[in-house]
PDB file of N, CA and C in Angstrom:
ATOM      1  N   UNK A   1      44.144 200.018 -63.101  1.00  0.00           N
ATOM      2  CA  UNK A   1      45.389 200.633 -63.526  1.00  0.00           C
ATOM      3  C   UNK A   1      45.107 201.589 -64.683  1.00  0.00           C
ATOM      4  N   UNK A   2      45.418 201.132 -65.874  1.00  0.00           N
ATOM      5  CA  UNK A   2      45.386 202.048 -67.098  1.00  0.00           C
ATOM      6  C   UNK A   2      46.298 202.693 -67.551  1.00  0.00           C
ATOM      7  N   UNK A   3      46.158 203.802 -67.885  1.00  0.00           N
ATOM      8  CA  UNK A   3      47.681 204.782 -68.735  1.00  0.00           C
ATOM      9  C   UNK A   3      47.791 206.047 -68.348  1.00  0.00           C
ATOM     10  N   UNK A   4      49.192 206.499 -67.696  1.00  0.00           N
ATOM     11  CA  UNK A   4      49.521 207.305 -67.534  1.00  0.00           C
ATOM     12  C   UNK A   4      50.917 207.783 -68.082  1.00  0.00           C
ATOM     13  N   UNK A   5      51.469 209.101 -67.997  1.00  0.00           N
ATOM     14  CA  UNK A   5      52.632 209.520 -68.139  1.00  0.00           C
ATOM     15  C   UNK A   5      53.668 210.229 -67.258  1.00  0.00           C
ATOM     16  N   UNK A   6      55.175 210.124 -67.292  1.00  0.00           N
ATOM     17  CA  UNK A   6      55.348 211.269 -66.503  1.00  0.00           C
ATOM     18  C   UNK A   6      56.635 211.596 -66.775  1.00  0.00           C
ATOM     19  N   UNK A   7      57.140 212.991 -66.988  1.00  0.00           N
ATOM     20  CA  UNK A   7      58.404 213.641 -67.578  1.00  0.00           C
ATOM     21  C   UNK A   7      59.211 213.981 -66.863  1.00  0.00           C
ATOM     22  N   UNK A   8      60.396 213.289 -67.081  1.00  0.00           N
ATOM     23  CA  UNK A   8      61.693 213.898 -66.416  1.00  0.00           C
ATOM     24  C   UNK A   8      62.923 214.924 -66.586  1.00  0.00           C
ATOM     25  N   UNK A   9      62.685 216.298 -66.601  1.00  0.00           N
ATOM     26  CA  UNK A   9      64.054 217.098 -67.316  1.00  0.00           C
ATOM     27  C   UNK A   9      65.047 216.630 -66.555  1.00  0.00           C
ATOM     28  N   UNK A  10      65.855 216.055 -68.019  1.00  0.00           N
ATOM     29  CA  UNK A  10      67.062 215.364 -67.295  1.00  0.00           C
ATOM     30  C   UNK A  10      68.405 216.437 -67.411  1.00  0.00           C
ATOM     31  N   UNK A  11      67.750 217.816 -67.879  1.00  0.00           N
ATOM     32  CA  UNK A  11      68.723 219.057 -67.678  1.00  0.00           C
ATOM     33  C   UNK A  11      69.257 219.641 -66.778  1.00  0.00           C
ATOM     34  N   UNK A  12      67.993 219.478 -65.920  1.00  0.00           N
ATOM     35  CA  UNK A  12      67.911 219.929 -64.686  1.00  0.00           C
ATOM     36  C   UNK A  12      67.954 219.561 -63.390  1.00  0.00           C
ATOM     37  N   UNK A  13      67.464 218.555 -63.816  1.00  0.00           N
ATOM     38  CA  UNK A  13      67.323 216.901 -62.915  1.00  0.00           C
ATOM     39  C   UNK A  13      65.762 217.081 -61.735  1.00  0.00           C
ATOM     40  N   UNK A  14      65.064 217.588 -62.827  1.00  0.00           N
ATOM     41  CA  UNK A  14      63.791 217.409 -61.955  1.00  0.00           C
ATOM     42  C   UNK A  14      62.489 216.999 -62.738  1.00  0.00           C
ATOM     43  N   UNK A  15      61.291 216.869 -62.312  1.00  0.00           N
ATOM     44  CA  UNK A  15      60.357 217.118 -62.880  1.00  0.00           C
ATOM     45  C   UNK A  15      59.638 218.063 -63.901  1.00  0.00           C
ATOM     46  N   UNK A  16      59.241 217.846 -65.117  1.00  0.00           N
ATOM     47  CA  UNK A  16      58.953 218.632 -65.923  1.00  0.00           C
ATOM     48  C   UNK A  16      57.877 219.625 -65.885  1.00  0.00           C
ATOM     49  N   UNK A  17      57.533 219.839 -64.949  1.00  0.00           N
ATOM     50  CA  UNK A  17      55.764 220.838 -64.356  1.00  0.00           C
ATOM     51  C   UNK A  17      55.932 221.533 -65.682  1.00  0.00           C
ATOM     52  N   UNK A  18      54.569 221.648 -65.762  1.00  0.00           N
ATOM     53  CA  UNK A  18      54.289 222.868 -66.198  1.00  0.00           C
ATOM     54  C   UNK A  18      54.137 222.162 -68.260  1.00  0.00           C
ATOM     55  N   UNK A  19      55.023 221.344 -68.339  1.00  0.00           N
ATOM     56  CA  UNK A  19      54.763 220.820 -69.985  1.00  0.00           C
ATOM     57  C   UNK A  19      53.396 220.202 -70.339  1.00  0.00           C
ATOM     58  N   UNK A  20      53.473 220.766 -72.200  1.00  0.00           N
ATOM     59  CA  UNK A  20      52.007 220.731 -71.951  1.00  0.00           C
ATOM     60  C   UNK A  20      52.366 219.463 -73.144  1.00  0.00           C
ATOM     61  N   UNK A  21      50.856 218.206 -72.995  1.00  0.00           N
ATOM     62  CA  UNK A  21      51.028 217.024 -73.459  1.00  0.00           C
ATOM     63  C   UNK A  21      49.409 216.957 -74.189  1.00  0.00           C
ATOM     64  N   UNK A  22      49.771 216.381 -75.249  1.00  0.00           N
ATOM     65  CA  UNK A  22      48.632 215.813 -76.327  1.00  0.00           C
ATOM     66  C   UNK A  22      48.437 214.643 -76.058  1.00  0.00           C
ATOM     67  N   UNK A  23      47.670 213.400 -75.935  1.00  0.00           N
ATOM     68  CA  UNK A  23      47.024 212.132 -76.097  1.00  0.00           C
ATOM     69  C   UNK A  23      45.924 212.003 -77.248  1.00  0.00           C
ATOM     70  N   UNK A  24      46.163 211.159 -78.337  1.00  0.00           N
ATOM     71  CA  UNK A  24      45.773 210.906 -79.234  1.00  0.00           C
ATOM     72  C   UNK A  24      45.526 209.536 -79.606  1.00  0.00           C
ATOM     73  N   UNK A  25      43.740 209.097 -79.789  1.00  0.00           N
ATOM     74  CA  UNK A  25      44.097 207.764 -80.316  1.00  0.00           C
ATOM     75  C   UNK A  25      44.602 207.627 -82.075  1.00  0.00           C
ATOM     76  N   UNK A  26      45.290 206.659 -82.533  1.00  0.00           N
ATOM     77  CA  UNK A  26      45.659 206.096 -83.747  1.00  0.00           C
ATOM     78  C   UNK A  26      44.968 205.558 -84.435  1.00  0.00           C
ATOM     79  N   UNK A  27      44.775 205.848 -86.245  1.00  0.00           N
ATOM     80  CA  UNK A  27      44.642 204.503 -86.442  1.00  0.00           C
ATOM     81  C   UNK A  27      45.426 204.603 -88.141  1.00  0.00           C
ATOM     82  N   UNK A  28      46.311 204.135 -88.335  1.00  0.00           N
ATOM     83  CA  UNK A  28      46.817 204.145 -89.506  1.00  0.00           C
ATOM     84  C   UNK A  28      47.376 205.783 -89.317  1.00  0.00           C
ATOM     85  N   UNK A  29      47.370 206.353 -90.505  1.00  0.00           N
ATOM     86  CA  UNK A  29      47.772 207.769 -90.866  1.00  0.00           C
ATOM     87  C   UNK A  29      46.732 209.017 -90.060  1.00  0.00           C
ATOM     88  N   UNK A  30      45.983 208.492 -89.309  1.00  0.00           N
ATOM     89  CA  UNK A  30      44.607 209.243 -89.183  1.00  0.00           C
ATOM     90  C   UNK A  30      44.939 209.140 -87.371  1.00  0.00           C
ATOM     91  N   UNK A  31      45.093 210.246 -86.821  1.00  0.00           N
ATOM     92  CA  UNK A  31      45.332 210.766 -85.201  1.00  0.00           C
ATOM     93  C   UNK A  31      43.628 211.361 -84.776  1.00  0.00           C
ATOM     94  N   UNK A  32      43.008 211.275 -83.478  1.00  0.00           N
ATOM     95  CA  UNK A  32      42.347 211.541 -82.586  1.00  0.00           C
ATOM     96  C   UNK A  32      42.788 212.512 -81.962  1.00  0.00           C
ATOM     97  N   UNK A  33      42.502 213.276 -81.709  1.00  0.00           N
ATOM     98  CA  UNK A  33      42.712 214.313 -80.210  1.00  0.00           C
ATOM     99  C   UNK A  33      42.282 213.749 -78.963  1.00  0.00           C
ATOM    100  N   UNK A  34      42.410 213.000 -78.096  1.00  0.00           N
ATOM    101  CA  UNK A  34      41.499 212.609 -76.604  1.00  0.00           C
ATOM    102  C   UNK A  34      41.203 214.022 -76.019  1.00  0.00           C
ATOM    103  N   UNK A  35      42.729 214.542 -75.368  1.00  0.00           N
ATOM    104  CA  UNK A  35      42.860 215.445 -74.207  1.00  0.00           C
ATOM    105  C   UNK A  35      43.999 216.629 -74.761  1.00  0.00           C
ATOM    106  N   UNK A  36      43.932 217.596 -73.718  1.00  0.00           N
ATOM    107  CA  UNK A  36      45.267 218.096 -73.943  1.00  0.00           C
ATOM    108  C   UNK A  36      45.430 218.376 -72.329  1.00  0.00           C
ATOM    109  N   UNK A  37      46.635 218.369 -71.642  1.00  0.00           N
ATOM    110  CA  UNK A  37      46.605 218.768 -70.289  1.00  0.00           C
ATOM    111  C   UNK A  37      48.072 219.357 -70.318  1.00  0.00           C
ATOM    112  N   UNK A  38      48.713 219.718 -69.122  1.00  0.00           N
ATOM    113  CA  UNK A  38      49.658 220.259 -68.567  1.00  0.00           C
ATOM    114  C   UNK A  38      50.288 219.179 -67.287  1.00  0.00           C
ATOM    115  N   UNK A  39      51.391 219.011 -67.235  1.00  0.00           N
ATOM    116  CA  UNK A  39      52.157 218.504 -66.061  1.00  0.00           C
ATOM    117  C   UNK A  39      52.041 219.019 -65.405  1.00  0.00           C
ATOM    118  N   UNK A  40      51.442 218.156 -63.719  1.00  0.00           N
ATOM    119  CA  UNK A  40      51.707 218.669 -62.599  1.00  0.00           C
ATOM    120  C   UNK A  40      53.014 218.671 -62.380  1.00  0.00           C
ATOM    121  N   UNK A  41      53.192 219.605 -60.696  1.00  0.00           N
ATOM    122  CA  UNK A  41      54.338 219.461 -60.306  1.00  0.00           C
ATOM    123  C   UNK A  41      55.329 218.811 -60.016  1.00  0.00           C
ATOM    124  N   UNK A  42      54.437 217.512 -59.995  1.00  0.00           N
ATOM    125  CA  UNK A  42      55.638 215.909 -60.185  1.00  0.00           C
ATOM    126  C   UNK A  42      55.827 215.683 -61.665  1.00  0.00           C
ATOM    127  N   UNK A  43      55.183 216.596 -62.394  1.00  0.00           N
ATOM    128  CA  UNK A  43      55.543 215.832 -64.051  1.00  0.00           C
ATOM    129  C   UNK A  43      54.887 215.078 -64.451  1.00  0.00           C
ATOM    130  N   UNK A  44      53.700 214.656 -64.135  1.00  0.00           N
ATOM    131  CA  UNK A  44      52.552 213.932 -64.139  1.00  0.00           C
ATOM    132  C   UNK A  44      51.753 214.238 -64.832  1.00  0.00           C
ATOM    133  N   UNK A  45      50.713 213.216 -65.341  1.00  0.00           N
ATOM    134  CA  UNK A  45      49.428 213.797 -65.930  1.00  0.00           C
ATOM    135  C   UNK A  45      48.308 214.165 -64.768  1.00  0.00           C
ATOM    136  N   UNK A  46      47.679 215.306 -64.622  1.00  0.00           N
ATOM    137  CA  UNK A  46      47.403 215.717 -63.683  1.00  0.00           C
ATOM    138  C   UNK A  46      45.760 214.887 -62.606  1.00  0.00           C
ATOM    139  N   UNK A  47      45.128 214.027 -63.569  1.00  0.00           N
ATOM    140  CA  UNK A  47      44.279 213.315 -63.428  1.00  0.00           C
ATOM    141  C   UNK A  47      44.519 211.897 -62.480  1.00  0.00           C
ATOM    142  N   UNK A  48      45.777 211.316 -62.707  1.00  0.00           N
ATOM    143  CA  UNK A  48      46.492 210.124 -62.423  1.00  0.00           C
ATOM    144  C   UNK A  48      46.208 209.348 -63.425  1.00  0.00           C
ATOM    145  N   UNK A  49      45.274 209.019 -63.972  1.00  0.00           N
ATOM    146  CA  UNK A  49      45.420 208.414 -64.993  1.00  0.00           C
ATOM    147  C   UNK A  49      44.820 208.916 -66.499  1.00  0.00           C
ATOM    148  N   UNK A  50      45.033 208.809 -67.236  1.00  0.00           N
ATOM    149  CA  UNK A  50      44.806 209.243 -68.729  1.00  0.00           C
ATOM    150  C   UNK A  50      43.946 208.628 -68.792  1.00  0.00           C
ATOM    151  N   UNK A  51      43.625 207.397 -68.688  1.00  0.00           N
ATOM    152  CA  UNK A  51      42.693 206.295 -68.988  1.00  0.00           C
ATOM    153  C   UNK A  51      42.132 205.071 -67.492  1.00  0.00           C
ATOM    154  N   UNK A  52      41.664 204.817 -67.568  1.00  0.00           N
ATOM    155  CA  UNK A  52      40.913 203.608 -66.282  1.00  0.00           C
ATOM    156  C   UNK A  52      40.992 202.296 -66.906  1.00  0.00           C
ATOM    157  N   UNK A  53      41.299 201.381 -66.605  1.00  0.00           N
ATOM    158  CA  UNK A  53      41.395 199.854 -67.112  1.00  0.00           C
ATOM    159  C   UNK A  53      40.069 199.944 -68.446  1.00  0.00           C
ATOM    160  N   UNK A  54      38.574 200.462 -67.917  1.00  0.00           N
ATOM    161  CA  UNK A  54      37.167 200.334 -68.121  1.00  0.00           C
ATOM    162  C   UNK A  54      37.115 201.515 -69.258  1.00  0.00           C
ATOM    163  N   UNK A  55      38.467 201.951 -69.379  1.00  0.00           N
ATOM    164  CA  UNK A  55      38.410 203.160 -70.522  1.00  0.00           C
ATOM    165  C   UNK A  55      39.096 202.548 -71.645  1.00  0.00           C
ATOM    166  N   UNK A  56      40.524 202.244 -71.358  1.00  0.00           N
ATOM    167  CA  UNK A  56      41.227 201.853 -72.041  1.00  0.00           C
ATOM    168  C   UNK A  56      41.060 200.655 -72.763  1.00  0.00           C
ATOM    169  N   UNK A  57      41.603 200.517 -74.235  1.00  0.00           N
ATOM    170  CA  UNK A  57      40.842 199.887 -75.568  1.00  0.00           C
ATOM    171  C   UNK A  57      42.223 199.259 -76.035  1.00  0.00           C
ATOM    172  N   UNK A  58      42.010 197.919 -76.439  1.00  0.00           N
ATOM    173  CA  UNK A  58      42.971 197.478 -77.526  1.00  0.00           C
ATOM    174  C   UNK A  58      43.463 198.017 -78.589  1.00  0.00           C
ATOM    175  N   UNK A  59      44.727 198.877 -78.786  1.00  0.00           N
ATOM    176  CA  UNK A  59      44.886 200.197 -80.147  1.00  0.00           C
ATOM    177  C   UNK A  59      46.072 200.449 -80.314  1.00  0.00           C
ATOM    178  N   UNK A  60      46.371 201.496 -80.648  1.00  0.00           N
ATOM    179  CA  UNK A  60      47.508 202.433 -81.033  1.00  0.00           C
ATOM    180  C   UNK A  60      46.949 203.933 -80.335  1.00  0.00           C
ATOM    181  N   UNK A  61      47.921 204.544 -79.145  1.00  0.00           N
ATOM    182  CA  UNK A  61      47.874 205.936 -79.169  1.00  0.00           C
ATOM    183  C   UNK A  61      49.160 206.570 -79.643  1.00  0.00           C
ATOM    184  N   UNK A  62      49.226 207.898 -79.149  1.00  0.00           N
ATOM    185  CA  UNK A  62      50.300 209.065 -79.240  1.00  0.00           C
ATOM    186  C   UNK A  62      50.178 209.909 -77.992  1.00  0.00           C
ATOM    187  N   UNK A  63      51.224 210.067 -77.599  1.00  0.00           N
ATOM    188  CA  UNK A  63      51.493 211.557 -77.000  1.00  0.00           C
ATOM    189  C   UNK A  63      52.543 212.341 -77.311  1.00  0.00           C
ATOM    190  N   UNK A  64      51.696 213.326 -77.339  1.00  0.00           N
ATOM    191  CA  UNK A  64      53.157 214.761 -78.080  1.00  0.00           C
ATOM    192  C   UNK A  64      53.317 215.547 -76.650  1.00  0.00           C
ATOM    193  N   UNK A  65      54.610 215.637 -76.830  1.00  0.00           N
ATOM    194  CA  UNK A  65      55.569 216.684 -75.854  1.00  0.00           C
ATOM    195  C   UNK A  65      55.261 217.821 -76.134  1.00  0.00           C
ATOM    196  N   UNK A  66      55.360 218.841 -75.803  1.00  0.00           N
ATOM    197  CA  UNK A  66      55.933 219.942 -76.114  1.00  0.00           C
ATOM    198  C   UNK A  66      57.482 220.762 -75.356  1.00  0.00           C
ATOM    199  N   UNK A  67      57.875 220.198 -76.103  1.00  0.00           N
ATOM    200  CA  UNK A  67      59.594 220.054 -75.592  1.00  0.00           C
ATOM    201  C   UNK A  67      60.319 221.539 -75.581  1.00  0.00           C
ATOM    202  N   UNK A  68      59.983 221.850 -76.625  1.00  0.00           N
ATOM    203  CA  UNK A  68      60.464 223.144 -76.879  1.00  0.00           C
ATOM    204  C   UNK A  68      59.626 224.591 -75.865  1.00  0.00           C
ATOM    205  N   UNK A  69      58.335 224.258 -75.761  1.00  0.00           N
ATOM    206  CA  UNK A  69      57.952 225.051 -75.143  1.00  0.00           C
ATOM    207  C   UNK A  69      58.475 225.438 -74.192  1.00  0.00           C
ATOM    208  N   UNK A  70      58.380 223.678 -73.193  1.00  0.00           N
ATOM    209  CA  UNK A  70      58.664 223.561 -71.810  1.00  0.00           C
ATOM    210  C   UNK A  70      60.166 224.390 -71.160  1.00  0.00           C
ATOM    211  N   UNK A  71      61.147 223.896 -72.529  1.00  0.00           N
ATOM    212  CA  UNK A  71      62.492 224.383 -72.129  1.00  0.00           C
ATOM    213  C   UNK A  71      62.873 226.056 -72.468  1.00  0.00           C
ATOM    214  N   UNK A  72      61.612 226.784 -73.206  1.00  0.00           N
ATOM    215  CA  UNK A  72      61.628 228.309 -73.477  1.00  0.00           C
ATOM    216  C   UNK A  72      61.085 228.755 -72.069  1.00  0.00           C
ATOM    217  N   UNK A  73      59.783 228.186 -71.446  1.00  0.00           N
ATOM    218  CA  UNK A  73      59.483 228.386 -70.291  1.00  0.00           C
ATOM    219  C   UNK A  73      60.774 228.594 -69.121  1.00  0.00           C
ATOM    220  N   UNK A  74      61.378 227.509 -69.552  1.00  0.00           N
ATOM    221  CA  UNK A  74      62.152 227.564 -68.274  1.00  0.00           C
ATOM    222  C   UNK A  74      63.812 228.448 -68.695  1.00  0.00           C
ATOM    223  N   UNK A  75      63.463 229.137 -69.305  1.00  0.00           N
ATOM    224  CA  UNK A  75      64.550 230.327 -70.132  1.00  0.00           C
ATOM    225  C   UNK A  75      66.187 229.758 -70.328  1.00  0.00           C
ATOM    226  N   UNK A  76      65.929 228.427 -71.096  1.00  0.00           N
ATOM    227  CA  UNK A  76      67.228 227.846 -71.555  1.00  0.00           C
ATOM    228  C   UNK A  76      67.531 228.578 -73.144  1.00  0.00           C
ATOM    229  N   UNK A  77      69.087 228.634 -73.266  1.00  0.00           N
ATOM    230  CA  UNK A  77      69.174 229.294 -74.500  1.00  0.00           C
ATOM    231  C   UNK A  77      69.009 228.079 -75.371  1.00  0.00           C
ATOM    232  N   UNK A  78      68.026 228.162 -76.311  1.00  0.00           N
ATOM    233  CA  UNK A  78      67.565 227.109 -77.768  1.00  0.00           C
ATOM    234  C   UNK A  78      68.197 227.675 -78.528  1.00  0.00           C
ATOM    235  N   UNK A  79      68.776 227.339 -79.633  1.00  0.00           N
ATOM    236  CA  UNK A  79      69.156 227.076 -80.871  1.00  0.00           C
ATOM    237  C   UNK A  79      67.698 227.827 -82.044  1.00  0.00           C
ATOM    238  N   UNK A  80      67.874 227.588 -83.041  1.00  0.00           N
ATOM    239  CA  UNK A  80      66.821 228.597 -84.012  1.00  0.00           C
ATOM    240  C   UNK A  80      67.494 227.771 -85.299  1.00  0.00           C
ATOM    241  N   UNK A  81      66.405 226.511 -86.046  1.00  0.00           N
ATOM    242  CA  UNK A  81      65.593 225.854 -84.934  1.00  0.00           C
ATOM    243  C   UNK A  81      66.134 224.879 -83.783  1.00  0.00           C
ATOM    244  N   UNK A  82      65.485 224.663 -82.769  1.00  0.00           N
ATOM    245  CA  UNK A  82      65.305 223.846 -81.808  1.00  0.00           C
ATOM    246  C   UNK A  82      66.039 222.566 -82.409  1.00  0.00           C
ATOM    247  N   UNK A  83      66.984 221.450 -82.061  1.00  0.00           N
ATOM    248  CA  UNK A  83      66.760 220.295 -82.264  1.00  0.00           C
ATOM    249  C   UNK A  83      65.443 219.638 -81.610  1.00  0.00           C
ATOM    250  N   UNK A  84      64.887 219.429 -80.402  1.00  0.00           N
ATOM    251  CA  UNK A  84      63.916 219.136 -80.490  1.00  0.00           C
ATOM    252  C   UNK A  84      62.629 220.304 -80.446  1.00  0.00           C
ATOM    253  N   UNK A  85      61.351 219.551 -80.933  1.00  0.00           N
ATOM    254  CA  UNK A  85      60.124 220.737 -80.583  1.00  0.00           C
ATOM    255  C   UNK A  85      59.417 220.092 -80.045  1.00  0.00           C
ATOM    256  N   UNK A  86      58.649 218.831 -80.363  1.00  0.00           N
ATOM    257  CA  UNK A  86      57.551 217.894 -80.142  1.00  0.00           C
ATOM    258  C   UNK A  86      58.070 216.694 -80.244  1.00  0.00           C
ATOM    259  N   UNK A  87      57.721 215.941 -78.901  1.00  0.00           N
ATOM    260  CA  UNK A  87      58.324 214.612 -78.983  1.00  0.00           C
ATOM    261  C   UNK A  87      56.971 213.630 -78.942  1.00  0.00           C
ATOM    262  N   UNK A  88      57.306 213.066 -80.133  1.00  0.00           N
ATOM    263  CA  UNK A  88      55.738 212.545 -80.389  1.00  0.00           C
ATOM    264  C   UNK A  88      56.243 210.551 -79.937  1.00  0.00           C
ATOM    265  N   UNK A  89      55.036 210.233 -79.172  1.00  0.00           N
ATOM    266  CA  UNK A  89      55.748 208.298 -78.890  1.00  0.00           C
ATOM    267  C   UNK A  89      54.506 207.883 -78.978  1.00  0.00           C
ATOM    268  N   UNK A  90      54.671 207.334 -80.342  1.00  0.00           N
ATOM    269  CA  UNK A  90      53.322 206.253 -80.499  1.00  0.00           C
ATOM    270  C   UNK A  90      53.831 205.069 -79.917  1.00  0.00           C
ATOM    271  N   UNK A  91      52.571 204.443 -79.440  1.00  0.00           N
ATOM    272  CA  UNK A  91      52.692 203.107 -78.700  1.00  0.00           C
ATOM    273  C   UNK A  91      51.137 202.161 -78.794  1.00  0.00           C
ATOM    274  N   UNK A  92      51.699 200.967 -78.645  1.00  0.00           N
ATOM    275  CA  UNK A  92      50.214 200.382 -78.742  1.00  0.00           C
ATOM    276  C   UNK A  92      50.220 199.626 -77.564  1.00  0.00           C
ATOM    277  N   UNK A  93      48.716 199.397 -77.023  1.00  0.00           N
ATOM    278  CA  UNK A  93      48.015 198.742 -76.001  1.00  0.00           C
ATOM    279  C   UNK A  93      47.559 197.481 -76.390  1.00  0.00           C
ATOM    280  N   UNK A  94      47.816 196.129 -76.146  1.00  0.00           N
ATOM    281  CA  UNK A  94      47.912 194.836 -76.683  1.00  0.00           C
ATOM    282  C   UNK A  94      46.895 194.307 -75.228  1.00  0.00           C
ATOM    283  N   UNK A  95      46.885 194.610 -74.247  1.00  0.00           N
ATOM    284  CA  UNK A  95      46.038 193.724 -73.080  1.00  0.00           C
ATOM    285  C   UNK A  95      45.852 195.179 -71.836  1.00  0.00           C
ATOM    286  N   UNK A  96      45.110 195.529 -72.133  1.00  0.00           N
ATOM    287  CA  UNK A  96      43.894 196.809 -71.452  1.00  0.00           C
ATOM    288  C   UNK A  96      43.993 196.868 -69.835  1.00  0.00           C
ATOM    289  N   UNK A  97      43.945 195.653 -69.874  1.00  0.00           N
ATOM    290  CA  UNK A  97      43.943 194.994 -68.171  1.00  0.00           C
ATOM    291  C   UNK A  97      45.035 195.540 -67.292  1.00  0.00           C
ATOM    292  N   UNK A  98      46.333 195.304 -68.323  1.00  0.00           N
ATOM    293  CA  UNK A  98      47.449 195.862 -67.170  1.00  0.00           C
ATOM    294  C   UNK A  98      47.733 196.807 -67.690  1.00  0.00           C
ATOM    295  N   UNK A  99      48.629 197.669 -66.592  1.00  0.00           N
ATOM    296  CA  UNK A  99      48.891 199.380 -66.605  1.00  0.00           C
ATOM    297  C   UNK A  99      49.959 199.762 -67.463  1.00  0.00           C
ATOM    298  N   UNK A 100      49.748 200.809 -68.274  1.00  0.00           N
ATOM    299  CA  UNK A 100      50.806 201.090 -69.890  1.00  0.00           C
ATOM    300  C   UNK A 100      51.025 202.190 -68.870  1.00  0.00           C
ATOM    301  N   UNK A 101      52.092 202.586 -68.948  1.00  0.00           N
ATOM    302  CA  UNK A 101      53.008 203.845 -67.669  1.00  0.00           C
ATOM    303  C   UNK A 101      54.281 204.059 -69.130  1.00  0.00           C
ATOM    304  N   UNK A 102      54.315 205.687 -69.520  1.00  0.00           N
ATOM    305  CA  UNK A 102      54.606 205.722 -70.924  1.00  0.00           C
ATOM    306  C   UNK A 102      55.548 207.119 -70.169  1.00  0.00           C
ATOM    307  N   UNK A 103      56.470 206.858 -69.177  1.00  0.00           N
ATOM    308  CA  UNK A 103      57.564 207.834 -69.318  1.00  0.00           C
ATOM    309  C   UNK A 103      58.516 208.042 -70.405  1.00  0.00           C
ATOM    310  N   UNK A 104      58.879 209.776 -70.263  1.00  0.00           N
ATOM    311  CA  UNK A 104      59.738 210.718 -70.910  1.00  0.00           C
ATOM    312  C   UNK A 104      61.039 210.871 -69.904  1.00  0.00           C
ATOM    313  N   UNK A 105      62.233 210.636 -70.303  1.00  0.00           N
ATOM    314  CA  UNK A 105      63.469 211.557 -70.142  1.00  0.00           C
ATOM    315  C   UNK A 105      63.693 212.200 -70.848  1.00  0.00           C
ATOM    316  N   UNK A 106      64.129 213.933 -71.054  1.00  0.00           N
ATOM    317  CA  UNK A 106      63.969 214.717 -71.695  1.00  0.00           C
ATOM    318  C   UNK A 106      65.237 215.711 -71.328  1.00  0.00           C
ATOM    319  N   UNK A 107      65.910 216.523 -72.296  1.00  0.00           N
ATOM    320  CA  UNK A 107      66.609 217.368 -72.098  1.00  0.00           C
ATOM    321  C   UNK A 107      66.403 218.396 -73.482  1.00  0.00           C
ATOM    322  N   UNK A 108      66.721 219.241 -74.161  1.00  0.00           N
ATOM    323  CA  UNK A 108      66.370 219.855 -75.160  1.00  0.00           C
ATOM    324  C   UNK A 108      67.562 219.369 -76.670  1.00  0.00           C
ATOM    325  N   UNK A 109      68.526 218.676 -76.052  1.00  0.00           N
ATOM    326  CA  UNK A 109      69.212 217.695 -77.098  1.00  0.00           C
ATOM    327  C   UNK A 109      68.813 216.313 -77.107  1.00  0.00           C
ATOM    328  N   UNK A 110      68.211 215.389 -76.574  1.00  0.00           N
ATOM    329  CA  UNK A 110      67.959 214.152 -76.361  1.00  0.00           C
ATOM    330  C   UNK A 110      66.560 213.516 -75.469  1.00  0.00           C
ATOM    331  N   UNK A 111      66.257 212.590 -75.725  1.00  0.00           N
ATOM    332  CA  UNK A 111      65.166 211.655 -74.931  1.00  0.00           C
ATOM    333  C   UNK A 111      65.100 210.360 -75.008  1.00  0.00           C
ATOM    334  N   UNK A 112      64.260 210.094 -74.270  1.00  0.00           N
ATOM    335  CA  UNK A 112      64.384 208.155 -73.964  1.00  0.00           C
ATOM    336  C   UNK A 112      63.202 208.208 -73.474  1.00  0.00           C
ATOM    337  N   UNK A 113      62.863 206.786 -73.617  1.00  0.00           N
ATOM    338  CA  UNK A 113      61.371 206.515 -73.298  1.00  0.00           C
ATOM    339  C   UNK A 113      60.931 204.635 -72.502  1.00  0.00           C
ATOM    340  N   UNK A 114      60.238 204.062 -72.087  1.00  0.00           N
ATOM    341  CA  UNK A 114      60.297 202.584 -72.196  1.00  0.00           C
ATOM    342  C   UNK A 114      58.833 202.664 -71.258  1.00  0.00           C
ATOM    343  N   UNK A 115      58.422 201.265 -71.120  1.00  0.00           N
ATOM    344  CA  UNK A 115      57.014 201.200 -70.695  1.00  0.00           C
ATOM    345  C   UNK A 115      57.544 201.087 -69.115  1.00  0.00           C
ATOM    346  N   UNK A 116      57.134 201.872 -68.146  1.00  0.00           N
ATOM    347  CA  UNK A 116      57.045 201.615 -67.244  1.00  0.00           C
ATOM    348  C   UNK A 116      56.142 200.942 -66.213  1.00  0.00           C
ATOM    349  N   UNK A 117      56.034 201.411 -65.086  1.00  0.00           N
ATOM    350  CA  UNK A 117      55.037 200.310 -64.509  1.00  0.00           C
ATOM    351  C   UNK A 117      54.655 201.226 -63.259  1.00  0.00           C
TER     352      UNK A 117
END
């Protein structure tokens, strides 16, 4: 299994393609860079998984949105500034073994998040 993500514009009511996402490991005040990638066309991380059971570590990560981008891309009128820009969701990994599935609902006023599966 391992860790993946996947974004839902709930503006639009589709998949978020095209947003671009940070993965970062944690530790205290101090962030990692892993990756940086782009959503496939399902809104996905384009690999399937971010991580492999045999990758993934007992920790704290992050992933940053880029929220604001995604919704300039897709030529919505934003505000100046943005209520959102970067939707950052730290989360921690407690047992490696089973699959951390770290969806986004997203609109350019609001988001939600929960561990999926």
């Amino acid at each position: 299994m391992g860790l993946s993500t996947h974004v839902l514009d709930t503006m639009h009511g589709c998949p978020a393609a095209g947003m671009a996402v940070e993965l970062y490991t944690t530790d205290g005040d101090f962030a990692t860079l892993v990756k940086r990638f782009e959503l496939n066309a399902d809104g996905r991380n384009p690999d399937g998984m971010l991580y492999d059971n045999a990758s993934l570590k007992v920790g704290t990560y992050r992933l940053v949105f880029d929220v604001k981008g995604y919704f300039a891309r897709r030529c919505v009128a934003l505000p100046e500034p943005n209520f959102l820009n970067r939707v950052s969701i730290d989360f921690g990994v407690a047992h490696p073994s089973e699959h951390y599935h770290v969806p986004l609902l997203v609109s350019p006023w609001s988001y939600s998040t929960y561990r999926g599966s």
